[in-house]
Protein backbone atom coordinates (compact mmCIF):
# COMPACT_ATOMS: atom_id res chain seq x y z
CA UNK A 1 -85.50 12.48 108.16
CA UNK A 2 -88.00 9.08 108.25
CA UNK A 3 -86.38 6.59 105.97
CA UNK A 4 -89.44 4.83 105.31
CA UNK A 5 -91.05 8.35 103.78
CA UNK A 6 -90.02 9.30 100.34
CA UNK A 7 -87.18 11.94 100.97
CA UNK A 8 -88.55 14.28 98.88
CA UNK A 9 -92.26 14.32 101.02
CA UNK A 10 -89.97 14.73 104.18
CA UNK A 11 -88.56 17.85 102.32
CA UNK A 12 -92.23 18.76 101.17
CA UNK A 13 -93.17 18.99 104.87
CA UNK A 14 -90.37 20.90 105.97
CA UNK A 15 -91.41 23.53 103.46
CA UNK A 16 -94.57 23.47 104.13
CA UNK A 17 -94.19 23.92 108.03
CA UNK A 18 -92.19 27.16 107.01
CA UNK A 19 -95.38 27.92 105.09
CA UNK A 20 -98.04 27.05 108.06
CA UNK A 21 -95.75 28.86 110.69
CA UNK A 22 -95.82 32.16 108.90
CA UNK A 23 -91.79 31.50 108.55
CA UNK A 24 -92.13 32.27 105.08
CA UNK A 25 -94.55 34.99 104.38
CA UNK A 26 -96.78 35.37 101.39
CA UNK A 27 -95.18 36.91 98.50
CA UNK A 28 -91.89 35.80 100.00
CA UNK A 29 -89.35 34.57 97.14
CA UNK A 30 -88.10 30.83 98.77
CA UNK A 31 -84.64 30.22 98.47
CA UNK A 32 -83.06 29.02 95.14
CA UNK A 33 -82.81 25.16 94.59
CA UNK A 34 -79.11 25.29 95.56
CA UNK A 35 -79.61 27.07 98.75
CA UNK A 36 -82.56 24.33 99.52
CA UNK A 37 -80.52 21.10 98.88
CA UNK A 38 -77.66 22.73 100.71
CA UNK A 39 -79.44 23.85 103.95
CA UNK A 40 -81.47 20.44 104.26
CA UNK A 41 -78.64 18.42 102.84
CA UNK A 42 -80.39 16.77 100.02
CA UNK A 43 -79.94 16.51 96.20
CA UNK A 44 -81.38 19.45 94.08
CA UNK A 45 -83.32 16.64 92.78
CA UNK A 46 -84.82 16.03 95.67
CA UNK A 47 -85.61 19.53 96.09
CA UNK A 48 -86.93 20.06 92.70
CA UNK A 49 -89.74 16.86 93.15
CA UNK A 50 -90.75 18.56 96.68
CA UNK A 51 -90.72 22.12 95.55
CA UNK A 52 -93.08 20.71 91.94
CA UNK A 53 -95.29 19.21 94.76
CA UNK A 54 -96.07 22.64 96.60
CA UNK A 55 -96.67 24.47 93.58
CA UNK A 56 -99.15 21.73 91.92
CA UNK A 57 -100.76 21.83 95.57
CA UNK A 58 -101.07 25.89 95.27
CA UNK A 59 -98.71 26.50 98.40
CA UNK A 60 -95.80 28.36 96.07
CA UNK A 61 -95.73 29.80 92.66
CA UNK A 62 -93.17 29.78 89.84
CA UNK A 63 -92.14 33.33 88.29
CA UNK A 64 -91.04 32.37 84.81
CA UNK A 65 -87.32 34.23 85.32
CA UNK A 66 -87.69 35.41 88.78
CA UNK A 67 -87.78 32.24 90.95
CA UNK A 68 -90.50 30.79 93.96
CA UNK A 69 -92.77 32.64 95.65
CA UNK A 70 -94.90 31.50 98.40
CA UNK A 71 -98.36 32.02 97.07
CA UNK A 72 -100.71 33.90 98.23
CA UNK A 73 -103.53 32.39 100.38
CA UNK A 74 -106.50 31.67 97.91
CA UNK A 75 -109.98 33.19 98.93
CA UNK A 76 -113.05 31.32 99.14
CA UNK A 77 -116.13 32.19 97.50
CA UNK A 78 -119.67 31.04 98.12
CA UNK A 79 -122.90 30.36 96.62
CA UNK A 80 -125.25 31.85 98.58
CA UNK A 81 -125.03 35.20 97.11
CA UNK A 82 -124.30 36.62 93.76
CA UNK A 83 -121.14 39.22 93.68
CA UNK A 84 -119.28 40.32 90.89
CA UNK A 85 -115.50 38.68 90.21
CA UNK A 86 -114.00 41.86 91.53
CA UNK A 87 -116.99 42.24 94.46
CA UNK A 88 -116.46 38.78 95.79
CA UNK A 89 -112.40 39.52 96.04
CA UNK A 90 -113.24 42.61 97.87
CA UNK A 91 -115.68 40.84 100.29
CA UNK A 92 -112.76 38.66 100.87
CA UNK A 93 -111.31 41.94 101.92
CA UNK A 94 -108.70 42.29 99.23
CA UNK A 95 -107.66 45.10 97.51
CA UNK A 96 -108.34 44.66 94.35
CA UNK A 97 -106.98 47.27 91.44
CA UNK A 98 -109.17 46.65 87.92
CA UNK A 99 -106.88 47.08 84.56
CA UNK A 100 -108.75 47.75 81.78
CA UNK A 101 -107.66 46.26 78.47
CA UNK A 102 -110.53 46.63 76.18
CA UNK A 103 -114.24 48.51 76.43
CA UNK A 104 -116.12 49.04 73.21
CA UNK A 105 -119.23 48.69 71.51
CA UNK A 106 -119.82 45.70 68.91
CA UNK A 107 -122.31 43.84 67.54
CA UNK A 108 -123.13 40.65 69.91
CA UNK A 109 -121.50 37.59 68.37
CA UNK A 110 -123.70 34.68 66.81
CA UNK A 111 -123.05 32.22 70.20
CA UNK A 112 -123.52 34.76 72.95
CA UNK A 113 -126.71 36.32 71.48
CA UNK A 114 -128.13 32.83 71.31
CA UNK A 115 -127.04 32.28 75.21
CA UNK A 116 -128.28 36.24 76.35
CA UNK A 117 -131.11 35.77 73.91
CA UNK A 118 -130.52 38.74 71.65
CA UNK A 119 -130.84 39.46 68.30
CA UNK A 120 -127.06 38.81 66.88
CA UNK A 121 -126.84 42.88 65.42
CA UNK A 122 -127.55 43.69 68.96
CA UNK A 123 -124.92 46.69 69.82
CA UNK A 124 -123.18 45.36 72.83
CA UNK A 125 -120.80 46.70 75.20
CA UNK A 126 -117.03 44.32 75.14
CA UNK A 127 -115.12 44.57 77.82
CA UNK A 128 -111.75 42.65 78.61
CA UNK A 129 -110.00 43.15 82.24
CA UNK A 130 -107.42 41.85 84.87
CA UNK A 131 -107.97 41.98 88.52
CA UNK A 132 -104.58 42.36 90.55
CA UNK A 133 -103.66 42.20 94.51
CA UNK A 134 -100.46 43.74 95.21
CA UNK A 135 -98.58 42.19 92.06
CA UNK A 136 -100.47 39.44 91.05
CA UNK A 137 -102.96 39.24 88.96
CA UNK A 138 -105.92 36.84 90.36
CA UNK A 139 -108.52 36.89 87.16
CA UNK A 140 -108.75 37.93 83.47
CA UNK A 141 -112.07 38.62 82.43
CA UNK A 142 -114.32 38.77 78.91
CA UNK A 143 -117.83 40.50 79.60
CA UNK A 144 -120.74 40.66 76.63
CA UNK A 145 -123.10 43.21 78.90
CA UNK A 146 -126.74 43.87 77.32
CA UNK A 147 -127.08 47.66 78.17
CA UNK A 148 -129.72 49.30 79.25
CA UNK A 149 -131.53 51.03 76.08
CA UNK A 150 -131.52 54.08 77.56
CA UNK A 151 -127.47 54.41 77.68
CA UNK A 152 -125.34 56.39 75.66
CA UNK A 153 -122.74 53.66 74.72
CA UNK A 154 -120.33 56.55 73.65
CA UNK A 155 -120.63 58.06 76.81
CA UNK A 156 -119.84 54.61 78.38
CA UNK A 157 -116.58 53.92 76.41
CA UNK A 158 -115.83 57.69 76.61
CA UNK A 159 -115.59 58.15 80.12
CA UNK A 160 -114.30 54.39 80.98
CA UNK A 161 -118.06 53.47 82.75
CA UNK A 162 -119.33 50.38 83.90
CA UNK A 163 -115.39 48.20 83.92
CA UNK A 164 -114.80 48.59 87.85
CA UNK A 165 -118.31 47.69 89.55
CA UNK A 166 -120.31 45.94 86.85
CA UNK A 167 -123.44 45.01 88.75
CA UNK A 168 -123.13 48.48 90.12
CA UNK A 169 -123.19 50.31 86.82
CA UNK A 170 -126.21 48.17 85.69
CA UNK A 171 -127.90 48.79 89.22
CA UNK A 172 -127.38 52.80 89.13
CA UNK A 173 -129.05 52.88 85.59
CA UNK A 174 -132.34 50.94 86.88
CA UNK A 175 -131.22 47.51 86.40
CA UNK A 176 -131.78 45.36 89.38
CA UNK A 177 -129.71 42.35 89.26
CA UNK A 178 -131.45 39.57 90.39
CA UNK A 179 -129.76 36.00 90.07
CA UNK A 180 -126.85 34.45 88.11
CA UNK A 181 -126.15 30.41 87.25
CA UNK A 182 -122.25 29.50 86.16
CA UNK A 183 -119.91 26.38 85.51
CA UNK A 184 -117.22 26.30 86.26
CA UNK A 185 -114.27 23.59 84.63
CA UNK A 186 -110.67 23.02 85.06
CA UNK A 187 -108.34 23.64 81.96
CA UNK A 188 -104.68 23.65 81.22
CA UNK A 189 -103.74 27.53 81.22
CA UNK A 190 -102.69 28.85 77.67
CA UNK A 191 -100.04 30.68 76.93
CA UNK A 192 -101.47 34.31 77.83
CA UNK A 193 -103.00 32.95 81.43
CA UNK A 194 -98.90 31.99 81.58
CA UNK A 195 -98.34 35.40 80.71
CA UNK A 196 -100.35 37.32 82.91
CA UNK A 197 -100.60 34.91 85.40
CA UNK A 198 -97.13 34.47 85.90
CA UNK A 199 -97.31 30.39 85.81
CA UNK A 200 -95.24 28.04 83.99
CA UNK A 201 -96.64 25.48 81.93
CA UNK A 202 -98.09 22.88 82.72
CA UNK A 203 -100.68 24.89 84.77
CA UNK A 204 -103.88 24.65 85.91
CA UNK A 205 -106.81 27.65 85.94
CA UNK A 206 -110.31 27.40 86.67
CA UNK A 207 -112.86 29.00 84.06
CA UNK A 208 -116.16 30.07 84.69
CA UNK A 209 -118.63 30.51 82.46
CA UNK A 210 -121.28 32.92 83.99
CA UNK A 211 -124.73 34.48 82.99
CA UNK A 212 -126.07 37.37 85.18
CA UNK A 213 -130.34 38.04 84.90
CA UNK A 214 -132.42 40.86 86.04
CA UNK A 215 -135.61 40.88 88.63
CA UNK A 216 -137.21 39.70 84.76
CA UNK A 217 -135.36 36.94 84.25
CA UNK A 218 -133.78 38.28 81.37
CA UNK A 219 -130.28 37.74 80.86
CA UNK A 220 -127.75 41.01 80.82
CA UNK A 221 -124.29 39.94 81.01
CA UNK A 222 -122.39 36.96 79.96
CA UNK A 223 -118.77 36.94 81.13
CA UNK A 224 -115.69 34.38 80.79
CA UNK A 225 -113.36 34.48 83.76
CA UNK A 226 -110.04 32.32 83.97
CA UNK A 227 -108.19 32.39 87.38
CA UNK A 228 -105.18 30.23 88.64
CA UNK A 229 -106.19 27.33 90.40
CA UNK A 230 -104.10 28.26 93.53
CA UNK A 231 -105.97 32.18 93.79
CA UNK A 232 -109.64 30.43 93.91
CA UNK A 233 -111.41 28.31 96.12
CA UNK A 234 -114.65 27.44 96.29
CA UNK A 235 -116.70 26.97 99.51
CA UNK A 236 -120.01 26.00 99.37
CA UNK A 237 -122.23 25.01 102.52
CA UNK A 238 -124.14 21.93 101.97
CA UNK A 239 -127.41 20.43 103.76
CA UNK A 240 -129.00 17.07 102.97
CA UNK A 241 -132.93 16.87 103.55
CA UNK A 242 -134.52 13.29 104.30
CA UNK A 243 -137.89 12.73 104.50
């Protein structure tokens, strides 16, 4: 190794080339820290600084009691068109399995009726979900969805409607979605993003913030969606006009 490089970047590179070269597969565990400072002949130290390095660059992941996985390659999204969470993984061409963790009717809460512009007793249909691929889980997801008067909302909750293909549900029951605007902002993950995640603290996720609008203009869904940092990228083209 270069003795003018930091020995732990030399490691960091040697890992990473396993990474590049398909050596070490996605979803592959990486060996333990002993194993590491053994087979390049380095302190576990040295190991441990080069290893932190890949995971705060997204390369591997840290499974609180299991050990270090190579991560997953994140998929990149763009703004050009407007796709559900779960439809823009599946353009990616992930499979994508939707858990369900909450769907119910409730009254819209006080700040979300302001942003969708409802009247705050507005019945609303709550839903909370996870998105996995293989066995990790890429988002969590809080959706406030203004339903189409016409619904039955028992029906809805009844028979599990509407959580798997969002914009779907609202398009088969006349509701053409037209455009969306979101933010998006980088937070420290809490302790149930660690949880279902599978991160240890201190991580990063990205949340996004996200209204949905009909052909109207009117707006009929306002979600909350928290992903890892390393399982989202964002890819945008850009064009500069001078006159």
């Amino acid at each position: 190794m270069r003795e003018s490089v930091p020995l732990y970047k030399q490691l960091k590179a040697e890992l990473l080339s396993k990474i590049r070269n398909g050596e070490w597969e996605a979803g592959q565990q990486l060996p333990s820290e002993a194993e590491l400072a053994t087979l390049f002949a380095v302190s576990r130290t040295t190991v441990r600084q080069a290893v932190g390095d890949l995971v705060s660059s997204g390369f591997v992941i840290r499974r609180q009691g299991k050990g270090t996985y190579v991560a997953e390659q994140a998929f990149h999204s763009t703004a050009t068109t407007l796709y559900g969470f779960a439809e823009e993984l599946r353009a990616a061409g992930y499979e994508v399995n939707i858990v369900l963790d909450r769907l119910e009717e409730r009254e819209c809460p006080e700040d979300v009726a302001t942003i969708l512009r409802q009247n705050k007793n507005r019945r609303i249909l709550y839903i909370e979900r996870t998105a996995h691929v293989d066995d990790l889980c890429y988002f969590r997801e809080t959706s406030y969805i203004v339903p189409p008067y016409h619904i039955d909302l028992a029906k809805v909750i009844s028979q599990r409607l509407a959580y798997d293909y969002i914009y779907g549900f609202f398009e088969q029951n006349g509701v053409r979605i037209n455009s969306g605007n979101q933010t998006i902002s980088a937070e420290l993950a809490d302790e149930t993003d660690c949880s279902v995640f599978q991160l240890e603290p201190p991580a990063a996720v990205l949340a996004i913030e996200r209204i949905t609008r009909d052909e109207s203009g009117a707006a009929v869904e306002y979600s909350h969606v928290r992903y890892p940092a390393s399982r989202y990228r964002l890819h945008l083209n850009l064009l500069r006009h001078t006159d």
